[in-house]
N, C-alpha and C. Protein backbone atom coordinates (compact mmCIF):
# COMPACT_ATOMS: atom_id res chain seq x y z
N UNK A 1 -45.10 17.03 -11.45
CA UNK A 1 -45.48 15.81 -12.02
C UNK A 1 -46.72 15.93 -12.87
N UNK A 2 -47.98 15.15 -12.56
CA UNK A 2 -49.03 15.09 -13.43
C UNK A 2 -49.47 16.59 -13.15
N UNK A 3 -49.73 17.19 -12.42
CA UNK A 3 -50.23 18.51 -12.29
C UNK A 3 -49.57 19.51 -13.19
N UNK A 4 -48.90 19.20 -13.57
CA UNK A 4 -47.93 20.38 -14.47
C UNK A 4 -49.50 20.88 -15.75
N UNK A 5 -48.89 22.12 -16.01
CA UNK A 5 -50.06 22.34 -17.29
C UNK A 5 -48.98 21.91 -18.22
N UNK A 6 -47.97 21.68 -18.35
CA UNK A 6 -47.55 21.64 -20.27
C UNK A 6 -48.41 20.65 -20.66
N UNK A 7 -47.99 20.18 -21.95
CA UNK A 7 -48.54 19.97 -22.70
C UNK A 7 -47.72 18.25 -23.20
N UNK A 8 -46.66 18.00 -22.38
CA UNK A 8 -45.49 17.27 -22.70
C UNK A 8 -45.44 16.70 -21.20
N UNK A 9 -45.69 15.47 -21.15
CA UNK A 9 -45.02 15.09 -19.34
C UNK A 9 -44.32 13.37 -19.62
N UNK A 10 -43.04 13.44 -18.97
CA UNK A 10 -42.16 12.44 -19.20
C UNK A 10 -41.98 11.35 -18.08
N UNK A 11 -41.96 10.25 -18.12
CA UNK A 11 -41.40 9.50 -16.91
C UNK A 11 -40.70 8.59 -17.36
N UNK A 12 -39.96 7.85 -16.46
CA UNK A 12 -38.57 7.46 -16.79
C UNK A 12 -39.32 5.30 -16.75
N UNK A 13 -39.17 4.30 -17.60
CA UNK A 13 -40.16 3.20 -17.27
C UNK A 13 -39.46 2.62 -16.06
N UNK A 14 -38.14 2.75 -15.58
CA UNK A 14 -37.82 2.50 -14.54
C UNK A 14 -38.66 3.00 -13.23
N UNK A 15 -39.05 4.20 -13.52
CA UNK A 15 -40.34 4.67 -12.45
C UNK A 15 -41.27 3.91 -12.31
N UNK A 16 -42.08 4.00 -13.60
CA UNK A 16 -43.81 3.63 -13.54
C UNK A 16 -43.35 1.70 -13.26
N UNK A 17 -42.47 0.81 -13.11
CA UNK A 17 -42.16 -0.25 -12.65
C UNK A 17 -41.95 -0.64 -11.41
N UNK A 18 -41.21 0.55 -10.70
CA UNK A 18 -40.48 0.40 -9.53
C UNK A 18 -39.66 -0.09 -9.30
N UNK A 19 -38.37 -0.02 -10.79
CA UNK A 19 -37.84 -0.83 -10.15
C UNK A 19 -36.64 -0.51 -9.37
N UNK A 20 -35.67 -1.26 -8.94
CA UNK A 20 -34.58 -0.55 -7.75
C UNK A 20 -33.07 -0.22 -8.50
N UNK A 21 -33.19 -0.54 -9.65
CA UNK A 21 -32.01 -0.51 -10.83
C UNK A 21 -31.61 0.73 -10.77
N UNK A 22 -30.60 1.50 -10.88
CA UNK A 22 -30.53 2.62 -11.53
C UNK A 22 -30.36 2.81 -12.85
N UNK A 23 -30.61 3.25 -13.75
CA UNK A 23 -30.33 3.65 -15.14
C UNK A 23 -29.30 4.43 -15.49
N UNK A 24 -28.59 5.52 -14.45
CA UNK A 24 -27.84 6.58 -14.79
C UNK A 24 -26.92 6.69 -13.44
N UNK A 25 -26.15 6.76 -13.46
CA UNK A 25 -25.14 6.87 -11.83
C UNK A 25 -24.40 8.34 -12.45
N UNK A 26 -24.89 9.30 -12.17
CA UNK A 26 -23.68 10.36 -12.38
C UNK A 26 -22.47 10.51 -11.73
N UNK A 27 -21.49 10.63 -12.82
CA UNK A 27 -20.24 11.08 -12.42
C UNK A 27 -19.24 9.72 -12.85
N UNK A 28 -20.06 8.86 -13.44
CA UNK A 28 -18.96 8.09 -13.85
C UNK A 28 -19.45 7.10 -15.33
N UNK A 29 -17.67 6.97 -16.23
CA UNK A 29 -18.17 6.32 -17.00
C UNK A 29 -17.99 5.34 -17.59
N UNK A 30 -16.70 4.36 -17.27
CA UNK A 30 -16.68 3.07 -17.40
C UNK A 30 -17.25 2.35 -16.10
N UNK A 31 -16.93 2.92 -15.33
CA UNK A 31 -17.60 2.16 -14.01
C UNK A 31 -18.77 1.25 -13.61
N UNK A 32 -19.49 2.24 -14.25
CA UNK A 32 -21.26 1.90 -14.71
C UNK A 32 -22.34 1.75 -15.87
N UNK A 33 -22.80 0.52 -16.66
CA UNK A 33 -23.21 0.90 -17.70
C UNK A 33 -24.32 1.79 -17.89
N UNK A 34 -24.43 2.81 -17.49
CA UNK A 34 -25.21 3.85 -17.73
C UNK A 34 -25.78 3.98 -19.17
N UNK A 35 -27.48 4.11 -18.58
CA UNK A 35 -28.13 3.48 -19.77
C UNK A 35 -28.43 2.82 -20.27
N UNK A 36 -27.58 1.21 -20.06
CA UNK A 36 -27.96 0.32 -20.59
C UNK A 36 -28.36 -0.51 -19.39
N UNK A 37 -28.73 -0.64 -18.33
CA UNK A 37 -29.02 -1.68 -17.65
C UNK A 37 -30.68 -2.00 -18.04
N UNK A 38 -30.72 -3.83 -17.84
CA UNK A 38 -31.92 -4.18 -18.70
C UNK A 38 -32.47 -4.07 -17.75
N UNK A 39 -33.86 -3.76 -18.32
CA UNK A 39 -34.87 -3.47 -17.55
C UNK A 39 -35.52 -5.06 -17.06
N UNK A 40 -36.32 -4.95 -15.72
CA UNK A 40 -37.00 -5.36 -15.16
C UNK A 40 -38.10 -6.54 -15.90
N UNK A 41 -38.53 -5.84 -16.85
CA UNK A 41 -39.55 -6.47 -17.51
C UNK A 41 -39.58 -6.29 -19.39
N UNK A 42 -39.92 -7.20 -19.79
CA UNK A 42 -40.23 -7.43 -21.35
C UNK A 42 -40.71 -6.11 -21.74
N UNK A 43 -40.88 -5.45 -22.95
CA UNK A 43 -41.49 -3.98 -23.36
C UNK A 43 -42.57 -4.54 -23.99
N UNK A 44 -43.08 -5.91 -24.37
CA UNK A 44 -44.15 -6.64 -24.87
C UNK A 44 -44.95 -6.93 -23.86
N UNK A 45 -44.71 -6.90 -22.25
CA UNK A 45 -45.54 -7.35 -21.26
C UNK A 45 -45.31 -6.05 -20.39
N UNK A 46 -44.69 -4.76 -20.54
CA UNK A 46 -45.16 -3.80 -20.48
C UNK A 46 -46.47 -2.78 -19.63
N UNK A 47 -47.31 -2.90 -20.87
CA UNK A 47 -48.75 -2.56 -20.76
C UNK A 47 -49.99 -3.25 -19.45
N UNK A 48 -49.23 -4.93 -19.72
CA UNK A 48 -50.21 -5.81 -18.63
C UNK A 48 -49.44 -5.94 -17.23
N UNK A 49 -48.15 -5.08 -17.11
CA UNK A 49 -47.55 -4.95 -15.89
C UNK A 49 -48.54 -3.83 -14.86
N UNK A 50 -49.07 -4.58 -13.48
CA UNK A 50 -49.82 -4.26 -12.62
C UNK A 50 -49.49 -2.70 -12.01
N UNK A 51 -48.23 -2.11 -11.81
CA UNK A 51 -47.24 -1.29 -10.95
C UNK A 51 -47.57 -0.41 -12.34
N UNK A 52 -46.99 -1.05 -13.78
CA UNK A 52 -47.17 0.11 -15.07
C UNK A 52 -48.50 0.53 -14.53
N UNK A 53 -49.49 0.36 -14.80
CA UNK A 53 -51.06 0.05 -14.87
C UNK A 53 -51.49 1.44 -14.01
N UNK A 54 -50.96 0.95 -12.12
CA UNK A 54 -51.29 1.76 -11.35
C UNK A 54 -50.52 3.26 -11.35
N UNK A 55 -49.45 2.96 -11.87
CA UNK A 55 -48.87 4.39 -12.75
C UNK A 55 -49.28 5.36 -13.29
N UNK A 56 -50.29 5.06 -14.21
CA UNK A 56 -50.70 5.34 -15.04
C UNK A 56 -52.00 5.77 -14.96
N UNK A 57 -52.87 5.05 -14.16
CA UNK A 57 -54.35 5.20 -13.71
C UNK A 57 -53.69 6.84 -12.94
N UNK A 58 -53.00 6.85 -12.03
CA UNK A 58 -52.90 8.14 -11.46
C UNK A 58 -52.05 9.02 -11.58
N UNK A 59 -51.48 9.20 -12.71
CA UNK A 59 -51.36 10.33 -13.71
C UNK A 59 -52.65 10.58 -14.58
N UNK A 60 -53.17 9.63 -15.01
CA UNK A 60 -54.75 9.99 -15.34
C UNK A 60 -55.36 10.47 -14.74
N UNK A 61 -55.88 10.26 -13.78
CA UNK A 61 -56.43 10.83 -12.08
C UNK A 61 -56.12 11.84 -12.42
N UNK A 62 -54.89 12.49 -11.95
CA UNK A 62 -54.06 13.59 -11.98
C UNK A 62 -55.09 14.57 -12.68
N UNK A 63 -54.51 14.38 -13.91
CA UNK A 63 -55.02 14.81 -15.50
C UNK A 63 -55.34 14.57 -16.05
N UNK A 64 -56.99 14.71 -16.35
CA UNK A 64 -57.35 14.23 -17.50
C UNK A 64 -57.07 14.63 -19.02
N UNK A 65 -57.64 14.04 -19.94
CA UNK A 65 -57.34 14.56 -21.00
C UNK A 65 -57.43 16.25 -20.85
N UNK A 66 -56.51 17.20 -21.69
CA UNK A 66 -56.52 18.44 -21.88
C UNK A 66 -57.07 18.62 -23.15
N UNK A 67 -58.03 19.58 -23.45
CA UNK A 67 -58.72 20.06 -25.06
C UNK A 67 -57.62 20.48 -25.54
């Protein structure tokens, strides 16, 4: 996770939300709209989401900026 050295670190916004949705069900493909399920929250209210926030503070934690 944040400890990694690259240079590139990804998370999924279904993570940094919490939310209980899945995004991807492998192994099937009309079954499930994979990919498209709406998210939890607005991408405009985003940033002032509390759960984003604490996400984020500790991946910072983690890592700080790298030179």
């Amino acid at each position: 996770g944040a400890r990694t050295r690259s240079m590139l670190f990804a998370v999924q916004v279904e993570d940094m939300i919490a939310s209980e949705k899945q995004p991807n069900l492998p192994g099937t493909t009309d079954e499930y709209p994979n990919w498209r399920v709406r998210s939890d929250i607005r991408l405009d209210d985003l940033a002032a989401d509390e759960r984003f926030q604490a996400m984020a503070r500790a991946m910072r934690d983690e890592r700080p900026e790298t030179p």
